[in-house]
PDB file of N, CA and C in Angstrom:
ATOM      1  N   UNK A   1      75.604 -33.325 -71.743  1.00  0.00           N
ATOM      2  CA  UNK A   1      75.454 -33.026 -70.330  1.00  0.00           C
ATOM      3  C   UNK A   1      76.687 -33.505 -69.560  1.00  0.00           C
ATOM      4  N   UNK A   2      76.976 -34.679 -69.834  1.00  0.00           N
ATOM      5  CA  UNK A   2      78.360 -35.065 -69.421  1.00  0.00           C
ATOM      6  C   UNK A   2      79.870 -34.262 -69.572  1.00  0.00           C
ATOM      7  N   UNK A   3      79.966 -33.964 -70.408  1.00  0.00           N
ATOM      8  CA  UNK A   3      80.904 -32.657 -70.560  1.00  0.00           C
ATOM      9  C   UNK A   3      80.685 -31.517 -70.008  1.00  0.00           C
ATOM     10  N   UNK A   4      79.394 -31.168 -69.658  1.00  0.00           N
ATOM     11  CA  UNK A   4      78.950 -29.754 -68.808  1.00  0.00           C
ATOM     12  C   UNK A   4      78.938 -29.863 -67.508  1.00  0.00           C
ATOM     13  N   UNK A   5      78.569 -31.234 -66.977  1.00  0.00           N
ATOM     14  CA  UNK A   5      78.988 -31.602 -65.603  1.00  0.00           C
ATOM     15  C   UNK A   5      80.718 -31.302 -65.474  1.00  0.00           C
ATOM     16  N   UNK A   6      81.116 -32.361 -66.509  1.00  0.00           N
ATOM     17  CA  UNK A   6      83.184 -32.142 -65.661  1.00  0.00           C
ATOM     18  C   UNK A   6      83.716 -31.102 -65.596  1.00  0.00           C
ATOM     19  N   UNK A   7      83.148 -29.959 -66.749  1.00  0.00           N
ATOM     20  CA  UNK A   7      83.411 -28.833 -66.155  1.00  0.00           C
ATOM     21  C   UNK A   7      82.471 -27.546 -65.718  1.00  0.00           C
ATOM     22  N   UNK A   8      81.919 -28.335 -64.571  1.00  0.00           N
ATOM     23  CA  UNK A   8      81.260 -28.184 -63.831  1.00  0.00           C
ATOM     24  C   UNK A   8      80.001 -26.859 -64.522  1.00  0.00           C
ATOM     25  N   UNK A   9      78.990 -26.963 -65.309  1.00  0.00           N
ATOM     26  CA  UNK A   9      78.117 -26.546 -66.140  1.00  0.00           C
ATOM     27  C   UNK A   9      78.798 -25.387 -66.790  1.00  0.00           C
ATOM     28  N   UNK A  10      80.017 -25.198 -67.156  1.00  0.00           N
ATOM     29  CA  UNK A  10      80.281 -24.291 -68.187  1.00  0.00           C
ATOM     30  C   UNK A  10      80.887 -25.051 -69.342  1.00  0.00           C
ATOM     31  N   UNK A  11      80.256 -24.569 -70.661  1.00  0.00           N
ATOM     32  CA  UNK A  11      80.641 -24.918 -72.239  1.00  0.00           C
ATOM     33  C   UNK A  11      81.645 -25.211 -72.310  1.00  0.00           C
ATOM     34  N   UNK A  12      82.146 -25.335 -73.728  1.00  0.00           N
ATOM     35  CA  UNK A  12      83.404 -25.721 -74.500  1.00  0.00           C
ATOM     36  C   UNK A  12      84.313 -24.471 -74.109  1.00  0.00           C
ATOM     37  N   UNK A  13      83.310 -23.200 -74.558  1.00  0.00           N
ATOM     38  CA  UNK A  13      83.871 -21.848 -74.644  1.00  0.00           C
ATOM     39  C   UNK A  13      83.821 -21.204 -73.165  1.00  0.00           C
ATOM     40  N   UNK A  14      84.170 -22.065 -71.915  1.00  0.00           N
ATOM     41  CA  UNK A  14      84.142 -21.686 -70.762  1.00  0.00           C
ATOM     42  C   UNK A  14      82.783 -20.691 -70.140  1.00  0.00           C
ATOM     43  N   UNK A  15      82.234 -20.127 -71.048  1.00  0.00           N
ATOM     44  CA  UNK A  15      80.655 -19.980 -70.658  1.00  0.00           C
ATOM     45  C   UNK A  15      79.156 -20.798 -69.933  1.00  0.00           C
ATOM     46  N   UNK A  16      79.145 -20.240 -69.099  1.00  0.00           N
ATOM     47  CA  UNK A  16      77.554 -20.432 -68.060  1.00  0.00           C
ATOM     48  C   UNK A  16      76.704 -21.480 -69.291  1.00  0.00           C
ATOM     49  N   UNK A  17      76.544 -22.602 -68.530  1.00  0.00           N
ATOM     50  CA  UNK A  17      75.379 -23.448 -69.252  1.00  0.00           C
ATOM     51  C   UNK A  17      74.618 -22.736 -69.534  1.00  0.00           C
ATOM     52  N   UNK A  18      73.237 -22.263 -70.820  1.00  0.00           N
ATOM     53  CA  UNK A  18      72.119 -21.981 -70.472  1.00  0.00           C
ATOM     54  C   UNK A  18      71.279 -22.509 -70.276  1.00  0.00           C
ATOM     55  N   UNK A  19      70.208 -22.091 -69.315  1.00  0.00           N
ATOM     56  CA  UNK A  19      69.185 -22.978 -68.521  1.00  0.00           C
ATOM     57  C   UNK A  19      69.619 -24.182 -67.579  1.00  0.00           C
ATOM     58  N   UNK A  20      70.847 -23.846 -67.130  1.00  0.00           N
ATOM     59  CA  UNK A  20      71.735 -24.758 -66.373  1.00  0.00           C
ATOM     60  C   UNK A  20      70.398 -25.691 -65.768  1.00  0.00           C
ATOM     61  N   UNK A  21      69.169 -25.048 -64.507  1.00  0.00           N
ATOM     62  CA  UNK A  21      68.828 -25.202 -64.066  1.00  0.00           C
ATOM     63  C   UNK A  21      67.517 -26.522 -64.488  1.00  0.00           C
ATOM     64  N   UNK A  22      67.143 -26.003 -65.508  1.00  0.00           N
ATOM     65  CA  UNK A  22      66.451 -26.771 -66.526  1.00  0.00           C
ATOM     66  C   UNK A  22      67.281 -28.390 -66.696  1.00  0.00           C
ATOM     67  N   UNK A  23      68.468 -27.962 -67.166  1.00  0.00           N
ATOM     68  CA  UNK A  23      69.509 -28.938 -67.865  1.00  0.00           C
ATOM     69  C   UNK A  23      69.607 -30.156 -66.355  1.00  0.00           C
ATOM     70  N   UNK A  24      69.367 -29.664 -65.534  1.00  0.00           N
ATOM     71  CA  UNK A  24      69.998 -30.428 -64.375  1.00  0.00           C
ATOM     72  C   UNK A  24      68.655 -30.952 -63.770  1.00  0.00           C
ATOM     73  N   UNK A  25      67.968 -30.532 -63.926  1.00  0.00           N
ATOM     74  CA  UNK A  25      66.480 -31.682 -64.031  1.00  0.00           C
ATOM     75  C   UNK A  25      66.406 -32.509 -64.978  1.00  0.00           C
ATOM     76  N   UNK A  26      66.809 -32.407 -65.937  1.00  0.00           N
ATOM     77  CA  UNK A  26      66.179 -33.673 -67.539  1.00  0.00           C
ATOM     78  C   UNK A  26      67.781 -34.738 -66.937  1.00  0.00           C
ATOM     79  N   UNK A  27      68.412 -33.456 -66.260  1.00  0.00           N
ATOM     80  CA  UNK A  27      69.824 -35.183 -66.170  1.00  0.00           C
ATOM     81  C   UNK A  27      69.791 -35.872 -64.787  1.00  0.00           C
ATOM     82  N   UNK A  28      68.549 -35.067 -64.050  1.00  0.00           N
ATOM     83  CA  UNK A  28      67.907 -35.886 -62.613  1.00  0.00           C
ATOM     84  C   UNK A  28      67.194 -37.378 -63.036  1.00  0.00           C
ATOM     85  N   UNK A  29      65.993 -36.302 -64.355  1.00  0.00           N
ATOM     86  CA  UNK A  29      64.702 -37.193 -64.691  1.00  0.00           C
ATOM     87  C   UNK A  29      65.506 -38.492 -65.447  1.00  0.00           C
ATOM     88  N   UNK A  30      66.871 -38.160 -65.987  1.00  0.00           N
ATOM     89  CA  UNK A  30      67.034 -39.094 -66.927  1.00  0.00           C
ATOM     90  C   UNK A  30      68.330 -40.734 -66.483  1.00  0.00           C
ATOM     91  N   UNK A  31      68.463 -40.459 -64.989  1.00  0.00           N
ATOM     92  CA  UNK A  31      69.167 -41.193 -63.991  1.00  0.00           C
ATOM     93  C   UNK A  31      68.085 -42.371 -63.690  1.00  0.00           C
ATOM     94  N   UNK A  32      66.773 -41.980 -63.911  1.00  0.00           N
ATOM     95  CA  UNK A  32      65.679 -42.797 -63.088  1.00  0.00           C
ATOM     96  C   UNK A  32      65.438 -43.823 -64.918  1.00  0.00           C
ATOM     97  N   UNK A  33      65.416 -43.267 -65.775  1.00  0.00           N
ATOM     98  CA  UNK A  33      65.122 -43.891 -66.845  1.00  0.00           C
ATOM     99  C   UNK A  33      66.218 -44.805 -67.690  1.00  0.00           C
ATOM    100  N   UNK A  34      65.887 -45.296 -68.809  1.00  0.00           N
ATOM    101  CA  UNK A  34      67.018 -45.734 -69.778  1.00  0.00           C
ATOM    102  C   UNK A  34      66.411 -44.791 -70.990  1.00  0.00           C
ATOM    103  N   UNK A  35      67.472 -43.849 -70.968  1.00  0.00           N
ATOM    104  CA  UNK A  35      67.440 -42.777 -72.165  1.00  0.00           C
ATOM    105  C   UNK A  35      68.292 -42.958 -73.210  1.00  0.00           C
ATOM    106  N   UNK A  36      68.002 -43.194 -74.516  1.00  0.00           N
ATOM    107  CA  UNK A  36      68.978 -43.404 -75.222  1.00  0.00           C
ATOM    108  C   UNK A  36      69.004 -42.351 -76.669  1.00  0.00           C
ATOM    109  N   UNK A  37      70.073 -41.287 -76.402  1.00  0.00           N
ATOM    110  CA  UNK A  37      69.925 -40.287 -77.050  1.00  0.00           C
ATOM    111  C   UNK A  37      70.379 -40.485 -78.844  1.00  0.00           C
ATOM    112  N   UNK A  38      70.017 -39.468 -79.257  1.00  0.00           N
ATOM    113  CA  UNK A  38      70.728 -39.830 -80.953  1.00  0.00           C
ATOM    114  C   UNK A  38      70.694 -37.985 -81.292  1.00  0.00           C
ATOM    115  N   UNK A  39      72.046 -37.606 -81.764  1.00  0.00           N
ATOM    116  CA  UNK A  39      71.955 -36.439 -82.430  1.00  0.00           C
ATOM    117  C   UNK A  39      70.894 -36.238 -83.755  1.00  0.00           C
ATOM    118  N   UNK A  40      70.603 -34.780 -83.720  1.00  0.00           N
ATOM    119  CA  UNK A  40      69.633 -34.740 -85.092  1.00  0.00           C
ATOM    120  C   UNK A  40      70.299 -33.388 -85.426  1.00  0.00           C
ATOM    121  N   UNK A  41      70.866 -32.966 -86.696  1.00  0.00           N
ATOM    122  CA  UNK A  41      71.165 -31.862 -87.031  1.00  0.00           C
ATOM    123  C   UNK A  41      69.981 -30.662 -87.335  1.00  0.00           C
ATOM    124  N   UNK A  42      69.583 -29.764 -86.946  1.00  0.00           N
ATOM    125  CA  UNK A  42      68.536 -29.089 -86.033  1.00  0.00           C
ATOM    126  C   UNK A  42      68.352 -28.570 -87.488  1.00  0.00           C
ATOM    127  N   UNK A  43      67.073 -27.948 -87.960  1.00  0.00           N
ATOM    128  CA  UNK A  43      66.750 -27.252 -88.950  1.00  0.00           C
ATOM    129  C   UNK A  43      66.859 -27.962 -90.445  1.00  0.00           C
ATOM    130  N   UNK A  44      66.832 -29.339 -90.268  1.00  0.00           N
ATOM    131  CA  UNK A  44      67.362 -29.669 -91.806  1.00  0.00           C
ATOM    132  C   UNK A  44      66.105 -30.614 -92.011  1.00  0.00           C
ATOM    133  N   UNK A  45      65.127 -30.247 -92.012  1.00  0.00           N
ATOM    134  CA  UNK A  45      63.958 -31.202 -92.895  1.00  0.00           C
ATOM    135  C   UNK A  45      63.525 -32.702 -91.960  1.00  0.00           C
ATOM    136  N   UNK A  46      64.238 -32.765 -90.945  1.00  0.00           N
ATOM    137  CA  UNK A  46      64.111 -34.029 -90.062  1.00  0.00           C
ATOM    138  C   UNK A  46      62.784 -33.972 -89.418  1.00  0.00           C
ATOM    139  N   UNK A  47      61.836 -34.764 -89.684  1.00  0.00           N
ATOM    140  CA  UNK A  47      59.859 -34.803 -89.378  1.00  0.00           C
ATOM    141  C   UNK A  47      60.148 -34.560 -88.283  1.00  0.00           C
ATOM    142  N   UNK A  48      60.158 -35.178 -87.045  1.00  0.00           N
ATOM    143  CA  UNK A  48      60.383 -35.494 -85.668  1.00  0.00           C
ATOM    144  C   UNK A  48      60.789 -33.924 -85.175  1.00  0.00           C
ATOM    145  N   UNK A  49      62.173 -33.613 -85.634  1.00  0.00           N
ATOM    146  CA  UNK A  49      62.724 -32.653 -85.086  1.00  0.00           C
ATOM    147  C   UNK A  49      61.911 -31.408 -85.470  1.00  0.00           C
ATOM    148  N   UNK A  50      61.309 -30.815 -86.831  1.00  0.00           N
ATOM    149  CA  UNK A  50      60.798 -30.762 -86.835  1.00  0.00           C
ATOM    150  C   UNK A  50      59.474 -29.722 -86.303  1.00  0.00           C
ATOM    151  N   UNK A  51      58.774 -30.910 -85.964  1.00  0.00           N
ATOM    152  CA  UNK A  51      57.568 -31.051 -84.719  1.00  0.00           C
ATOM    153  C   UNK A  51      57.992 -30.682 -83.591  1.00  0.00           C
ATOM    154  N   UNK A  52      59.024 -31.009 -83.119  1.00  0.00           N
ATOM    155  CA  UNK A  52      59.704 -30.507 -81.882  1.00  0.00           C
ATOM    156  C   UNK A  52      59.826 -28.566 -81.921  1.00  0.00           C
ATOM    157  N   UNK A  53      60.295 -28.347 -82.780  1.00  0.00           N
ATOM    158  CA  UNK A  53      60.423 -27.297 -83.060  1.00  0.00           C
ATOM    159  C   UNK A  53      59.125 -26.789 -83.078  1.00  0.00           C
ATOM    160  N   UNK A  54      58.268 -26.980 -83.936  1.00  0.00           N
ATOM    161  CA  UNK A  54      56.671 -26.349 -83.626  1.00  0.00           C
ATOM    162  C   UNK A  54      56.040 -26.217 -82.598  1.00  0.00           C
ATOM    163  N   UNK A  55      56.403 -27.337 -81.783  1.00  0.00           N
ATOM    164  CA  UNK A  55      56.032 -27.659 -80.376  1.00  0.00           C
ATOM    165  C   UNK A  55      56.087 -26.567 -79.702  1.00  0.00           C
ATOM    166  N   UNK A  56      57.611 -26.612 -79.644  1.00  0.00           N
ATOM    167  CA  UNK A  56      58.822 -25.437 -78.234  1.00  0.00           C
ATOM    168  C   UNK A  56      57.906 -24.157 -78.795  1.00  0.00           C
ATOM    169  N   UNK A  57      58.185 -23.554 -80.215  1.00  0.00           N
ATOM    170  CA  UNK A  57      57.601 -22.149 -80.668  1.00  0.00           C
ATOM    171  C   UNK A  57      56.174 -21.988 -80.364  1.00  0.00           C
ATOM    172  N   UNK A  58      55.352 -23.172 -79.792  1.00  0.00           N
ATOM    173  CA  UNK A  58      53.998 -22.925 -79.848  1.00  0.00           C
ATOM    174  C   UNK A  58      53.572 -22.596 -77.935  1.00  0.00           C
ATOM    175  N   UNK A  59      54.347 -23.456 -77.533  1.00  0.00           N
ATOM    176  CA  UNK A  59      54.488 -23.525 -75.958  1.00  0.00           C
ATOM    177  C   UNK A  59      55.166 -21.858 -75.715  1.00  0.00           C
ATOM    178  N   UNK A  60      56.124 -21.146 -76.474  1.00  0.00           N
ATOM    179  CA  UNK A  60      56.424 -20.063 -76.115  1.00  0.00           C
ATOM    180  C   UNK A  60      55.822 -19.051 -76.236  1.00  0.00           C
ATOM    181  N   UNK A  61      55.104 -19.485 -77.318  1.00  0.00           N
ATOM    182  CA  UNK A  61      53.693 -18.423 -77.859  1.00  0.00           C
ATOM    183  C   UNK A  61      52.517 -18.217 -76.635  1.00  0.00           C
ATOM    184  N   UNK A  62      52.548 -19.484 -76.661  1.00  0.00           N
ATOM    185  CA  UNK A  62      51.227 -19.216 -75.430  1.00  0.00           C
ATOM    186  C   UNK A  62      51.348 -18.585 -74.015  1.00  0.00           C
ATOM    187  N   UNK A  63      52.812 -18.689 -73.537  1.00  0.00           N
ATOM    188  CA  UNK A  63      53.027 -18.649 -72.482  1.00  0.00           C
ATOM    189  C   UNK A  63      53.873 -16.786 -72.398  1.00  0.00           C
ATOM    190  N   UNK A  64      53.758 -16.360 -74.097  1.00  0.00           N
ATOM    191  CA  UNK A  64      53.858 -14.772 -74.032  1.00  0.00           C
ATOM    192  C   UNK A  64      52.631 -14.241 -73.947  1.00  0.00           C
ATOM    193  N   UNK A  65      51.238 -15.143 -73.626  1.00  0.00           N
ATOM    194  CA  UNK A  65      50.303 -14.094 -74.068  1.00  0.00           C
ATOM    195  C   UNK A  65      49.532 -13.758 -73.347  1.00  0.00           C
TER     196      UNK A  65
END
């Protein structure tokens, strides 16, 4: 998020944040907290991540139907 702020919500590849709008609430919500992040390489067997993933696909499911 810090890199998408300095230049000012566009990527590496000079492209539009996606869900800029989204993105700029969790970095509102996360000013008020002590958040302490850790990368997870996405799709590789990690429990947690995961679940996360089942989560998001299940929340999108419901909210197509």
């Amino acid at each position: 998020i810090a890199n998408w702020k300095r230049r000012n919500w566009r990527t590496a590849g000079k492209q539009p944040v996606k869900n800029k709008d989204l993105w700029q609430e969790l970095d509102a919500l996360c000013q008020k907290h002590d958040v302490e992040w850790h990368w997870v390489k996405g799709h590789s067997g990690h429990r947690e991540n995961e679940i996360a993933d089942q989560l998001a696909n299940r929340g999108i499911d419901e909210l197509s139907r």
